[in-house]
PDB file of N, CA and C in Angstrom:
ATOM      1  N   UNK A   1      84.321 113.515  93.082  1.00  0.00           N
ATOM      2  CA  UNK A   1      85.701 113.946  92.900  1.00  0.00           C
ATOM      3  C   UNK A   1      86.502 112.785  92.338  1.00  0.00           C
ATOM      4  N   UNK A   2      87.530 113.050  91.461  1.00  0.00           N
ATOM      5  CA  UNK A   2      88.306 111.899  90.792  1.00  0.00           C
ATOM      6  C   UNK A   2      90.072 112.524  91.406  1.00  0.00           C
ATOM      7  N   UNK A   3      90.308 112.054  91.442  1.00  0.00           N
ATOM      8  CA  UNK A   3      91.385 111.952  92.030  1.00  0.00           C
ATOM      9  C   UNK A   3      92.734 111.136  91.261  1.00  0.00           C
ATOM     10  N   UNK A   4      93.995 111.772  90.833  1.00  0.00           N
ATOM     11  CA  UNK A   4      94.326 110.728  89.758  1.00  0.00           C
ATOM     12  C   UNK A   4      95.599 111.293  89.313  1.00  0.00           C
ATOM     13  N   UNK A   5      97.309 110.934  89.435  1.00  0.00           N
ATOM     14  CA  UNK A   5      98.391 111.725  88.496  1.00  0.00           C
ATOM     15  C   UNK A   5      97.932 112.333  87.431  1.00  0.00           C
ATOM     16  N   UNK A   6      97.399 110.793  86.489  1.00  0.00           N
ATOM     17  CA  UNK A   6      97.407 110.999  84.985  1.00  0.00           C
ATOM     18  C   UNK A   6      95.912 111.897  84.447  1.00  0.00           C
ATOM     19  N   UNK A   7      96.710 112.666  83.810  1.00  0.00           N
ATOM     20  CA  UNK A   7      95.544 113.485  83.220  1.00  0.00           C
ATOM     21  C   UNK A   7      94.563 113.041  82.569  1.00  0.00           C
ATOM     22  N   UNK A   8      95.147 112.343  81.805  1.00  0.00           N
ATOM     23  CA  UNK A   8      94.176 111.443  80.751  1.00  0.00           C
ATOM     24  C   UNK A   8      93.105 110.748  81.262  1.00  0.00           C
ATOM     25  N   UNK A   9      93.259 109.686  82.405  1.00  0.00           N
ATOM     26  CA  UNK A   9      92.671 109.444  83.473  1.00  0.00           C
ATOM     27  C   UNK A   9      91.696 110.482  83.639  1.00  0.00           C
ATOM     28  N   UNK A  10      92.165 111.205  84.800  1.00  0.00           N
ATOM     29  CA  UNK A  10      90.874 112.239  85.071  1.00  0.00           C
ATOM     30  C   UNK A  10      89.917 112.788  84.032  1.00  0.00           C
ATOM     31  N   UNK A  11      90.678 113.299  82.407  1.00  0.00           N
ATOM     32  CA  UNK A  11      89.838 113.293  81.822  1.00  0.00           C
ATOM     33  C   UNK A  11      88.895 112.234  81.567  1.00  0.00           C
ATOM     34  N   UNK A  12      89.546 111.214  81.458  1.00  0.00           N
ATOM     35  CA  UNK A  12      88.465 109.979  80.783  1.00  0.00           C
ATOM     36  C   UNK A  12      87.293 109.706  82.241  1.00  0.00           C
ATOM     37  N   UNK A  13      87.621 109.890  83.418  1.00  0.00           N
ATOM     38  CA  UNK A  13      86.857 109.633  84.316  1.00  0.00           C
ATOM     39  C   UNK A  13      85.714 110.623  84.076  1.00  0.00           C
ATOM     40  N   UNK A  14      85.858 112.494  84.253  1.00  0.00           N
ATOM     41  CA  UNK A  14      84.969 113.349  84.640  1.00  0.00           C
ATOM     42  C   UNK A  14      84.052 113.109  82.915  1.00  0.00           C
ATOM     43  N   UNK A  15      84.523 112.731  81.987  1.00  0.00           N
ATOM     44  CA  UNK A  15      83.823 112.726  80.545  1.00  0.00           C
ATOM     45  C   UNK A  15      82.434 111.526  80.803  1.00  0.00           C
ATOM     46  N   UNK A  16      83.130 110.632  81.300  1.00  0.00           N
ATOM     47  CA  UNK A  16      81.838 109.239  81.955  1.00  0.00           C
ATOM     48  C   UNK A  16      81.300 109.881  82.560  1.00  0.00           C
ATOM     49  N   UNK A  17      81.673 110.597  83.937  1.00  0.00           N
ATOM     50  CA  UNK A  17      80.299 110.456  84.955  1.00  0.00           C
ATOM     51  C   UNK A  17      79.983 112.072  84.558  1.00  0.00           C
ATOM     52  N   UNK A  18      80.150 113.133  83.774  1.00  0.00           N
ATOM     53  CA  UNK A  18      79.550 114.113  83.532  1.00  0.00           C
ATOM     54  C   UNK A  18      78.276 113.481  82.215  1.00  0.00           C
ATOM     55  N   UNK A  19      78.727 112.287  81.514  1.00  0.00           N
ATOM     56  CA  UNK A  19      77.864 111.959  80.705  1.00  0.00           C
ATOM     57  C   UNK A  19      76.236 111.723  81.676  1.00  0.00           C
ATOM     58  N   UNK A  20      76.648 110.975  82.562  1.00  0.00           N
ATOM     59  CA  UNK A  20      75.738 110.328  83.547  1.00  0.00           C
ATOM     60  C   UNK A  20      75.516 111.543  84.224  1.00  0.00           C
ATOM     61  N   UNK A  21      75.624 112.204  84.268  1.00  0.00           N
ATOM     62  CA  UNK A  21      74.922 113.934  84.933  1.00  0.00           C
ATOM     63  C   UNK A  21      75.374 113.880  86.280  1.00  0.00           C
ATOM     64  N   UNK A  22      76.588 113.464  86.495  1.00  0.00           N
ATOM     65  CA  UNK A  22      77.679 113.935  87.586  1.00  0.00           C
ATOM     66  C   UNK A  22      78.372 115.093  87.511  1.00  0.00           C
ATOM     67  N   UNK A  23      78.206 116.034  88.673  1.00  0.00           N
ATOM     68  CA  UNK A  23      79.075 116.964  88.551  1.00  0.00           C
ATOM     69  C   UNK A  23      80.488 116.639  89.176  1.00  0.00           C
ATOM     70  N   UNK A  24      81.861 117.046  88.429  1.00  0.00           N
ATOM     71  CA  UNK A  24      83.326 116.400  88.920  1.00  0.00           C
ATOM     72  C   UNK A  24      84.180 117.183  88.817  1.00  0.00           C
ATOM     73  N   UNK A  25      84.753 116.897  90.084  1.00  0.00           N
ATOM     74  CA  UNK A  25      85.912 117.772  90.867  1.00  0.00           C
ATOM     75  C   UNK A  25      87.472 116.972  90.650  1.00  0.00           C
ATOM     76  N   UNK A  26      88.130 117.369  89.836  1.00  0.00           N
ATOM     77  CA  UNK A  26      89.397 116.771  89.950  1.00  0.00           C
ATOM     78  C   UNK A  26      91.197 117.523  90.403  1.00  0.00           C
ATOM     79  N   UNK A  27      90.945 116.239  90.720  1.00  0.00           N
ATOM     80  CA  UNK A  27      92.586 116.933  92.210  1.00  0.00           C
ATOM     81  C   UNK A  27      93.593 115.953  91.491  1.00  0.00           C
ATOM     82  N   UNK A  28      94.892 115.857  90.898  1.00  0.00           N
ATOM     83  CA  UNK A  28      96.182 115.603  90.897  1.00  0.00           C
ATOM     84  C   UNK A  28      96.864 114.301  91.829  1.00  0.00           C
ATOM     85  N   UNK A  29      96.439 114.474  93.187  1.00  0.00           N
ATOM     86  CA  UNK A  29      96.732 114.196  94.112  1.00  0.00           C
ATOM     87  C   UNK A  29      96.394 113.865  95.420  1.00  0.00           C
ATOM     88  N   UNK A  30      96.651 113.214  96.335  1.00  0.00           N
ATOM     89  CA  UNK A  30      95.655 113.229  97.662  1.00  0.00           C
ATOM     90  C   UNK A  30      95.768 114.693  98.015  1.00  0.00           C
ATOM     91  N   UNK A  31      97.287 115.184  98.149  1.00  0.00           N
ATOM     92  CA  UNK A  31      97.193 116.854  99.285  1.00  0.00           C
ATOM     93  C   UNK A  31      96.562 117.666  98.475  1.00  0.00           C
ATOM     94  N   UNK A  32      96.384 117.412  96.799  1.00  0.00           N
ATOM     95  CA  UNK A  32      95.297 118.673  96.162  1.00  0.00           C
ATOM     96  C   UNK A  32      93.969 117.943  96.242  1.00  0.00           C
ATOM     97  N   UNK A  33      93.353 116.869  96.395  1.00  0.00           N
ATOM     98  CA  UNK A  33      92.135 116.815  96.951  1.00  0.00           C
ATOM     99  C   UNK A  33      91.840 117.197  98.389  1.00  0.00           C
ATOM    100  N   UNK A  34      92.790 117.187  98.963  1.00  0.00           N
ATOM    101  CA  UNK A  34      92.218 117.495 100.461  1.00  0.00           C
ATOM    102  C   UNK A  34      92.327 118.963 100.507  1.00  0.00           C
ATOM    103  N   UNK A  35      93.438 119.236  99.858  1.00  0.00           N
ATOM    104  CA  UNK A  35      93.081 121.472  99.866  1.00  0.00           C
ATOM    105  C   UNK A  35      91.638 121.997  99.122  1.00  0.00           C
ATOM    106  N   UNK A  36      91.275 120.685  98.077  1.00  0.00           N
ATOM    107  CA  UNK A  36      90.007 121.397  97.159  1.00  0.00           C
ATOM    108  C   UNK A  36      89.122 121.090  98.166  1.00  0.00           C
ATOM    109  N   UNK A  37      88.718 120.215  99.208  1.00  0.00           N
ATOM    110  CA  UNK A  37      87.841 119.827 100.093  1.00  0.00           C
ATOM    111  C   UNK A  37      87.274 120.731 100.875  1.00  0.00           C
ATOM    112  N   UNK A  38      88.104 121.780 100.980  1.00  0.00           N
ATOM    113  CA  UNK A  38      87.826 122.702 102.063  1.00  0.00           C
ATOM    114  C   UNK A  38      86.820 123.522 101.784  1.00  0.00           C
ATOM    115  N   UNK A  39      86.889 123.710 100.153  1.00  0.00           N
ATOM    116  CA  UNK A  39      86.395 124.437  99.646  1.00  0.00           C
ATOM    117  C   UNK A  39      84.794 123.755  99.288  1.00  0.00           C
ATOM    118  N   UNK A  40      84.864 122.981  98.832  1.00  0.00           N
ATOM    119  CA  UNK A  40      84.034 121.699  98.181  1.00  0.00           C
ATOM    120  C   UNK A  40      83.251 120.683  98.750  1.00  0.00           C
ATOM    121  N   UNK A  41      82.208 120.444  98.930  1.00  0.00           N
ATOM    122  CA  UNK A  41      81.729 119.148  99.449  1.00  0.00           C
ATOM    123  C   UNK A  41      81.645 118.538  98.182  1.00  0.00           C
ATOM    124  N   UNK A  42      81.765 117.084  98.563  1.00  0.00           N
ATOM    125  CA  UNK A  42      81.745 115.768  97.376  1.00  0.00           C
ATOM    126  C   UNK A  42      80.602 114.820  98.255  1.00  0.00           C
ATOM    127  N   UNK A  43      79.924 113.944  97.172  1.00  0.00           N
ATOM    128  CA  UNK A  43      79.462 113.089  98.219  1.00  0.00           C
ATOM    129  C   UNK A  43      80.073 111.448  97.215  1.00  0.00           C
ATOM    130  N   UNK A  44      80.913 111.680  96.921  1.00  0.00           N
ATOM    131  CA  UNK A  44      81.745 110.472  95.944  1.00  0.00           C
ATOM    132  C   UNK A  44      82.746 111.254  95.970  1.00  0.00           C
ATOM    133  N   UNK A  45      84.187 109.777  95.862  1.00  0.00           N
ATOM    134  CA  UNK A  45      85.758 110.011  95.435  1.00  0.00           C
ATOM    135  C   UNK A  45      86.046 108.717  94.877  1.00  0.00           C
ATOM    136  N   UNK A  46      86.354 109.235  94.030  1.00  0.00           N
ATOM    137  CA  UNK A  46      87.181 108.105  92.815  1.00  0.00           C
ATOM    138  C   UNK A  46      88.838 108.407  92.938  1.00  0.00           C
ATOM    139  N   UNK A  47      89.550 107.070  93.303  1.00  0.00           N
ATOM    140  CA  UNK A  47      90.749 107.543  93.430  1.00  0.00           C
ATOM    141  C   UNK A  47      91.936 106.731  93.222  1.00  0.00           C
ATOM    142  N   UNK A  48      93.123 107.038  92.677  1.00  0.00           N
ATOM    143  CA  UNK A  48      93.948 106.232  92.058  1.00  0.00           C
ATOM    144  C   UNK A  48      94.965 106.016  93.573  1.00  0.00           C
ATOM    145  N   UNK A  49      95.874 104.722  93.559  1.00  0.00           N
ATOM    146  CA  UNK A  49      96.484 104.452  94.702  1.00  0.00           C
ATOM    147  C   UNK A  49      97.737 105.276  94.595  1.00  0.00           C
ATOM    148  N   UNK A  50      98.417 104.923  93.212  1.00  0.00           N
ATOM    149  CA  UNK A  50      99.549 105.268  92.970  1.00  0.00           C
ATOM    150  C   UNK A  50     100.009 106.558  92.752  1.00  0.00           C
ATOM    151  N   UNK A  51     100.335 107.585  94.059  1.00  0.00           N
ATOM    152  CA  UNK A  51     100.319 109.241  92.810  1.00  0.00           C
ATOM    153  C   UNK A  51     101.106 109.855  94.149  1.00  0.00           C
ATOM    154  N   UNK A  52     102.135 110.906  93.454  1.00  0.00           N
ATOM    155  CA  UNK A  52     103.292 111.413  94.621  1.00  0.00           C
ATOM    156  C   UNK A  52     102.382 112.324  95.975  1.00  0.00           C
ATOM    157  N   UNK A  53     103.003 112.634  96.901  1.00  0.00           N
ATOM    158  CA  UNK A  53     102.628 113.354  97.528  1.00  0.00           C
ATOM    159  C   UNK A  53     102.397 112.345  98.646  1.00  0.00           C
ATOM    160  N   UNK A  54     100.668 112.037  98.481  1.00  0.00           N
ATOM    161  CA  UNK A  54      99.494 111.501  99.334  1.00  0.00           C
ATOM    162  C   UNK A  54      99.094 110.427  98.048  1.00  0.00           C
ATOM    163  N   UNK A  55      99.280 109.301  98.849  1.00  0.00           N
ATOM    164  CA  UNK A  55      98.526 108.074  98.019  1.00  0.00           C
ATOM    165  C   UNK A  55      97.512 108.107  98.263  1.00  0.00           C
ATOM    166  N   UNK A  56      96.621 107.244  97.618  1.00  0.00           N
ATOM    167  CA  UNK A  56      95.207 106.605  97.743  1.00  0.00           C
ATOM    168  C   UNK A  56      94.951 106.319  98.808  1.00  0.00           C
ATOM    169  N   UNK A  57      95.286 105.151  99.300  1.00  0.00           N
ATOM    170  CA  UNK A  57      95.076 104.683 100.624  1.00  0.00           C
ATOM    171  C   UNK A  57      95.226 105.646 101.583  1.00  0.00           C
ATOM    172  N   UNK A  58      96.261 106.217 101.792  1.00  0.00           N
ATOM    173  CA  UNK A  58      96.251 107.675 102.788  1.00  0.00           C
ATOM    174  C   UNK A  58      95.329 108.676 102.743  1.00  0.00           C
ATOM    175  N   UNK A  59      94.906 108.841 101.527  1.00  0.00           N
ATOM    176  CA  UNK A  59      93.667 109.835 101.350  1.00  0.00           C
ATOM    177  C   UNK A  59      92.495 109.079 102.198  1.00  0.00           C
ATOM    178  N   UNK A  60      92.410 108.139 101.650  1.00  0.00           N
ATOM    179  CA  UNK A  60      90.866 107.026 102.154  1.00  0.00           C
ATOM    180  C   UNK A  60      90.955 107.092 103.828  1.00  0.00           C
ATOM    181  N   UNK A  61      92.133 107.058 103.978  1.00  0.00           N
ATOM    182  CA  UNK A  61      92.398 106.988 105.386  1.00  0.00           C
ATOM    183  C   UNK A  61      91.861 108.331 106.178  1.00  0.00           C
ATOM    184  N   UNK A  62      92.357 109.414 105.545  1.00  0.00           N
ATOM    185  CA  UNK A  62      92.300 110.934 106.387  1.00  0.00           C
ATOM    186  C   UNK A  62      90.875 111.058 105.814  1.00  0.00           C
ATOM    187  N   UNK A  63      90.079 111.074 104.989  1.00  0.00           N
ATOM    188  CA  UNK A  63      89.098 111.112 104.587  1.00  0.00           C
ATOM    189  C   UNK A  63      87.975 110.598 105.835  1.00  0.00           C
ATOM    190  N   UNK A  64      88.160 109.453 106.046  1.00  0.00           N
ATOM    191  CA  UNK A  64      87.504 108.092 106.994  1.00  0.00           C
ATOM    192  C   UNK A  64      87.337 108.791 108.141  1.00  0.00           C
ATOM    193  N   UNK A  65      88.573 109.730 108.408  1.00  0.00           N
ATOM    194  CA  UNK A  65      88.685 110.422 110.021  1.00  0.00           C
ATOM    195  C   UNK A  65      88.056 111.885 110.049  1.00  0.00           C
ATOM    196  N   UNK A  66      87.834 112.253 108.991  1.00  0.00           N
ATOM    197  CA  UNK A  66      86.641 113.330 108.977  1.00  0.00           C
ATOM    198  C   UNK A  66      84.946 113.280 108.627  1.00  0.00           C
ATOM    199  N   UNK A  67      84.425 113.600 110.074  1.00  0.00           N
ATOM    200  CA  UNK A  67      83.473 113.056 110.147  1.00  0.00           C
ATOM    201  C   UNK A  67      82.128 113.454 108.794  1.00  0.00           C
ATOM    202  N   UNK A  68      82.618 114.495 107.972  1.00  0.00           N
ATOM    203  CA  UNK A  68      82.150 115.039 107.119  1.00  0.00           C
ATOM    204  C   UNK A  68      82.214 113.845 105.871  1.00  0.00           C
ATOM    205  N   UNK A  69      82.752 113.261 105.910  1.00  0.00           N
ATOM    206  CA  UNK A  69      83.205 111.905 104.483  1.00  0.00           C
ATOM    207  C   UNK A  69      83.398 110.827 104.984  1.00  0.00           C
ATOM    208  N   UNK A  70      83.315 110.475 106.516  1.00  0.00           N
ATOM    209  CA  UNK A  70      83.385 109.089 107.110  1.00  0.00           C
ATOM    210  C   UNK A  70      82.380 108.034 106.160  1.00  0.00           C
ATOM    211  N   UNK A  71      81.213 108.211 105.191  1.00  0.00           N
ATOM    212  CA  UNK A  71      80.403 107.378 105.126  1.00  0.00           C
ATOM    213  C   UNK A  71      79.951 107.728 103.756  1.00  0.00           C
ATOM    214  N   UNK A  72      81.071 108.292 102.840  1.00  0.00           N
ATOM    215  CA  UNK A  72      80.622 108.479 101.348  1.00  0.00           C
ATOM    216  C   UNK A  72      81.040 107.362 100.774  1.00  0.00           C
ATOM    217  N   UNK A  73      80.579 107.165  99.810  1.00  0.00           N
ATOM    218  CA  UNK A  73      81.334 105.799  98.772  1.00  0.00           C
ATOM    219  C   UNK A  73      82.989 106.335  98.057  1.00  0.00           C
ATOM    220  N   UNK A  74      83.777 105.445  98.478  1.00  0.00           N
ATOM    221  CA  UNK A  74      85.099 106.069  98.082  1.00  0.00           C
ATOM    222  C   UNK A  74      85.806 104.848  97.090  1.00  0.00           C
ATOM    223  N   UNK A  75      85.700 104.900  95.744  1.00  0.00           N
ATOM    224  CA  UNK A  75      86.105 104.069  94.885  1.00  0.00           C
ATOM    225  C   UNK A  75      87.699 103.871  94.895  1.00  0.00           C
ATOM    226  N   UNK A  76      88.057 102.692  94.850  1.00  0.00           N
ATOM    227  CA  UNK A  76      89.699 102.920  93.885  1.00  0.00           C
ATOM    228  C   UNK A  76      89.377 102.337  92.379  1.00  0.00           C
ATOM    229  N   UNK A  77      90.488 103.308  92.085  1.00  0.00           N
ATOM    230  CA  UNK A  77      90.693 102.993  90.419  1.00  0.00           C
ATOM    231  C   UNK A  77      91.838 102.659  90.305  1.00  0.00           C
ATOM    232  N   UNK A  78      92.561 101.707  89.760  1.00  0.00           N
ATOM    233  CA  UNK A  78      93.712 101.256  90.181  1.00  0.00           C
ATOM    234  C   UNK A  78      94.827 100.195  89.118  1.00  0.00           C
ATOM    235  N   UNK A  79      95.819 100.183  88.969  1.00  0.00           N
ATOM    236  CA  UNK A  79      96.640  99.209  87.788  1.00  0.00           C
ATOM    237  C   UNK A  79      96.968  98.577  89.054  1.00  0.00           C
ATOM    238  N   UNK A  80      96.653  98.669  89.904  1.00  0.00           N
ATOM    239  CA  UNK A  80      97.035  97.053  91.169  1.00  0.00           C
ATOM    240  C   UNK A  80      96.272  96.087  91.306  1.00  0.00           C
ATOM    241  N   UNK A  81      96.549  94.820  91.206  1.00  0.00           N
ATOM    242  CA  UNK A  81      95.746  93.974  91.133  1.00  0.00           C
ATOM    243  C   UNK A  81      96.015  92.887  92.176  1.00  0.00           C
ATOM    244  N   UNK A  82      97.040  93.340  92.846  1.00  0.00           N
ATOM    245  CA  UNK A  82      96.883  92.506  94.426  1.00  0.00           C
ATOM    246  C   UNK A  82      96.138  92.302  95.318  1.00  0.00           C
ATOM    247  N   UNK A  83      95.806  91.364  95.859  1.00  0.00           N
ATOM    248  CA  UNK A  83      94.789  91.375  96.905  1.00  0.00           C
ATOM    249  C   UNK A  83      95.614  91.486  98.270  1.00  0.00           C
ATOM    250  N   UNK A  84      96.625  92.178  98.105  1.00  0.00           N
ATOM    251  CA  UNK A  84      96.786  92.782  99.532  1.00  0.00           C
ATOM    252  C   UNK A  84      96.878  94.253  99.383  1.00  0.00           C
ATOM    253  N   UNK A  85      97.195  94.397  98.129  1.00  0.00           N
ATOM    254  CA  UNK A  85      96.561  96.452  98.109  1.00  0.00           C
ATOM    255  C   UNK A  85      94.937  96.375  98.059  1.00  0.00           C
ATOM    256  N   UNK A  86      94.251  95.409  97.828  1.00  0.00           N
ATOM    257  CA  UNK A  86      92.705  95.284  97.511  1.00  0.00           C
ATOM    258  C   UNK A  86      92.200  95.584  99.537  1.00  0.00           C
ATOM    259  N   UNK A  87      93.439  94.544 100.208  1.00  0.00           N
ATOM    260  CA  UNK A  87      92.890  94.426 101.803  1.00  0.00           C
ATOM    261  C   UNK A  87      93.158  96.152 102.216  1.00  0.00           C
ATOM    262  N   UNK A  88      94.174  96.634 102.203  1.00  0.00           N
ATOM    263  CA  UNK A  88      94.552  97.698 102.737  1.00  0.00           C
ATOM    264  C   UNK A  88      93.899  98.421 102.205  1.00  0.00           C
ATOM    265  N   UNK A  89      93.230  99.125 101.350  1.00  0.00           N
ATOM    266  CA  UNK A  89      92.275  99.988 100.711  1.00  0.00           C
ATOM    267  C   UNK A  89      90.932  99.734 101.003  1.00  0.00           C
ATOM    268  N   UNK A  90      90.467  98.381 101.459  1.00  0.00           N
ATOM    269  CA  UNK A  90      89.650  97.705 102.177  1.00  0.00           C
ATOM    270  C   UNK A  90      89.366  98.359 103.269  1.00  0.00           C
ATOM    271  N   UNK A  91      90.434  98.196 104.079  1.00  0.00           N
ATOM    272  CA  UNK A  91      91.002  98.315 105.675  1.00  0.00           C
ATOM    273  C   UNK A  91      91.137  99.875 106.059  1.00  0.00           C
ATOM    274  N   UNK A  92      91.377 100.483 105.059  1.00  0.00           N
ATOM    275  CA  UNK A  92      91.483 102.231 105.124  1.00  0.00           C
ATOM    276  C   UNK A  92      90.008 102.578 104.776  1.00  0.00           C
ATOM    277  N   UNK A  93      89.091 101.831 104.390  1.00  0.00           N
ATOM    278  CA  UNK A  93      87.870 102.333 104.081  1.00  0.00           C
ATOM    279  C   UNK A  93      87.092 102.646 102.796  1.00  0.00           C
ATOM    280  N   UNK A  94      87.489 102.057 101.912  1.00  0.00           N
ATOM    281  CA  UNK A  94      87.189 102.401 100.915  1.00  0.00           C
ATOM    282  C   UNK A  94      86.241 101.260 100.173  1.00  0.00           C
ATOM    283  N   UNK A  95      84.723 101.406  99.443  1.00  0.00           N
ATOM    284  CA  UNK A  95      84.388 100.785  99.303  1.00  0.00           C
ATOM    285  C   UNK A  95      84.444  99.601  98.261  1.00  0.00           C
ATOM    286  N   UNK A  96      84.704 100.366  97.287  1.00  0.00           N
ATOM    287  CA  UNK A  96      85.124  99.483  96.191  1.00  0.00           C
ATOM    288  C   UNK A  96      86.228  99.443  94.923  1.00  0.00           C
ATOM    289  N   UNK A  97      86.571  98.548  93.789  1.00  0.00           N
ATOM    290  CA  UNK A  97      87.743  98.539  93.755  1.00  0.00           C
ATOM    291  C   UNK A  97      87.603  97.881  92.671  1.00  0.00           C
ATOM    292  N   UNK A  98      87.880  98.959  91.336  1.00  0.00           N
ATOM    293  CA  UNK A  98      88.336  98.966  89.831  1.00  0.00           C
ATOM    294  C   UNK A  98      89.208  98.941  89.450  1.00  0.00           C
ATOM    295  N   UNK A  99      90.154  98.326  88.754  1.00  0.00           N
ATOM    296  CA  UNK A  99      91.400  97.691  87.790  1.00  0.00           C
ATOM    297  C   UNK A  99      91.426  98.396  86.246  1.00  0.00           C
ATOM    298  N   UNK A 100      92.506  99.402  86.539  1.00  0.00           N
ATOM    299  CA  UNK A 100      92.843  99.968  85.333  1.00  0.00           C
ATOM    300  C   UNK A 100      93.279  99.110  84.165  1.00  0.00           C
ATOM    301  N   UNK A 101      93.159  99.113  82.837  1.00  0.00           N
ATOM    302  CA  UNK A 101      92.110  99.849  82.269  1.00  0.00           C
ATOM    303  C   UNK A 101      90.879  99.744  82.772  1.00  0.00           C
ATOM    304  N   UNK A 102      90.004 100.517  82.673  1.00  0.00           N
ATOM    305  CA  UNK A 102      88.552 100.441  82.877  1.00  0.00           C
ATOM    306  C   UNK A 102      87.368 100.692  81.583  1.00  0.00           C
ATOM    307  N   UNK A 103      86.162 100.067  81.252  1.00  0.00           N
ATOM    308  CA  UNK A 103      85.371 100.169  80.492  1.00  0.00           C
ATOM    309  C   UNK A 103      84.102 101.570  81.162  1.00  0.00           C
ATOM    310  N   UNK A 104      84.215 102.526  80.403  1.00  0.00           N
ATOM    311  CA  UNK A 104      83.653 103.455  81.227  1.00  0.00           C
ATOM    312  C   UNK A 104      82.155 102.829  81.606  1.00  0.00           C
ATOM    313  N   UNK A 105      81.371 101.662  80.693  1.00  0.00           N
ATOM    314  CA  UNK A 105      80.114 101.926  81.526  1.00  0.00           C
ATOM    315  C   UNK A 105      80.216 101.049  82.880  1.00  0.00           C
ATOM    316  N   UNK A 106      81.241 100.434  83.168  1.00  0.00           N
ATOM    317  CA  UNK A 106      81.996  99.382  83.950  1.00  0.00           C
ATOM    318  C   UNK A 106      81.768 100.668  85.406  1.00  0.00           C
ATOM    319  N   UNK A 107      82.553 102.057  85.102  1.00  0.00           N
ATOM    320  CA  UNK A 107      82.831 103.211  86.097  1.00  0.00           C
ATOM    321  C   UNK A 107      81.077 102.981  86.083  1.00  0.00           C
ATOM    322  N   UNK A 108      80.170 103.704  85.124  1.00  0.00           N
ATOM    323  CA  UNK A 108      79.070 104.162  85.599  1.00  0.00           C
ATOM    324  C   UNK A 108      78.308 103.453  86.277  1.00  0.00           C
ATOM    325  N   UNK A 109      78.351 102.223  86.086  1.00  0.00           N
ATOM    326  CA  UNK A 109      77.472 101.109  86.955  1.00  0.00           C
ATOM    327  C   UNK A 109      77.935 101.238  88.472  1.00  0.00           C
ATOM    328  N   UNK A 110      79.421 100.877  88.692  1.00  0.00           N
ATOM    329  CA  UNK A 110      79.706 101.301  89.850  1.00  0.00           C
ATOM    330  C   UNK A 110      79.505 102.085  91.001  1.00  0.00           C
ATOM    331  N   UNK A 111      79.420 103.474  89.990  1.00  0.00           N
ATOM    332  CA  UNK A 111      79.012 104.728  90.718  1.00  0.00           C
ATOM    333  C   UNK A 111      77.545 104.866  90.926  1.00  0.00           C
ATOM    334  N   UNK A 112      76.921 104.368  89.800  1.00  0.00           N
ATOM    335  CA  UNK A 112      75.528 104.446  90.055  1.00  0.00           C
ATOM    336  C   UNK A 112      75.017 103.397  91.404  1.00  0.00           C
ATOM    337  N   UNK A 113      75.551 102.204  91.389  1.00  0.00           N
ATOM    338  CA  UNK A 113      75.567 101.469  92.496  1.00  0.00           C
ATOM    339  C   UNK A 113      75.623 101.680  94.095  1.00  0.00           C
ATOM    340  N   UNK A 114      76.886 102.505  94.245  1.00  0.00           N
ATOM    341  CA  UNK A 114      77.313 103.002  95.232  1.00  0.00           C
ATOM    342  C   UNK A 114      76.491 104.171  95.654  1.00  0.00           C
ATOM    343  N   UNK A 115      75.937 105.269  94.697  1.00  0.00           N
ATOM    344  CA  UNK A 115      75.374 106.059  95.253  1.00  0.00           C
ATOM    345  C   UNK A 115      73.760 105.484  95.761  1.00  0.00           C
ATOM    346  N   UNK A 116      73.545 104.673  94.585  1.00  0.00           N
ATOM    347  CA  UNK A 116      72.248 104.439  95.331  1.00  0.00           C
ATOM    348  C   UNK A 116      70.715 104.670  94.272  1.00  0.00           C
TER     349      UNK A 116
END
């Protein structure tokens, strides 16, 4: 699942990892990823910090507390480059942590990494 305001974004994300023979679920938002969830199992979330509603970190967070996604790989994708949004996204659970712009084979290595 990619997770993300910008459209463009999500497109450019699901175009990479559908290249890499990912199937991808994209939500707007944290509260429209967590309504598509219900419906959906994911075993990956790619997710931007910055987006109305439900941020990133809050998603990672409610995510963490369902025991169904406590232990998936949960990426940020992100134009923050602080290392105290790096700790708190850390600290909410999330494993790892990409800096917008991104080089898509930069995403695929990642993902391929994380899954395994």
């Amino acid at each position: 699942m990619t997770v993300d305001d910008s459209a463009s974004v999500r497109k450019m994300i699901s175009f990479t990892l559908k290249q890499h023979g990912y199937e991808v679920v994209e939500a707007v938002n944290g509260t429209e990823a967590l309504r598509k969830l219900k419906q959906e199992k994911i075993d990956m979330l790619v997710t931007d910090i910055n987006m109305p509603e439900l941020d990133g970190i809050d998603l990672v967070r409610k995510l963490r507390d369902n025991p169904s996604y406590k232990f998936i790989p949960i990426i940020i994708l992100t134009t923050e480059a602080q290392a105290g949004k790096k700790e708190e996204a850390k600290a909410a659970g999330a494993t790892g942590w990409i800096v917008k712009p991104f080089r898509p084979e930069q995403l695929a290595a990642v993902v391929r990494k994380v899954m395994g």
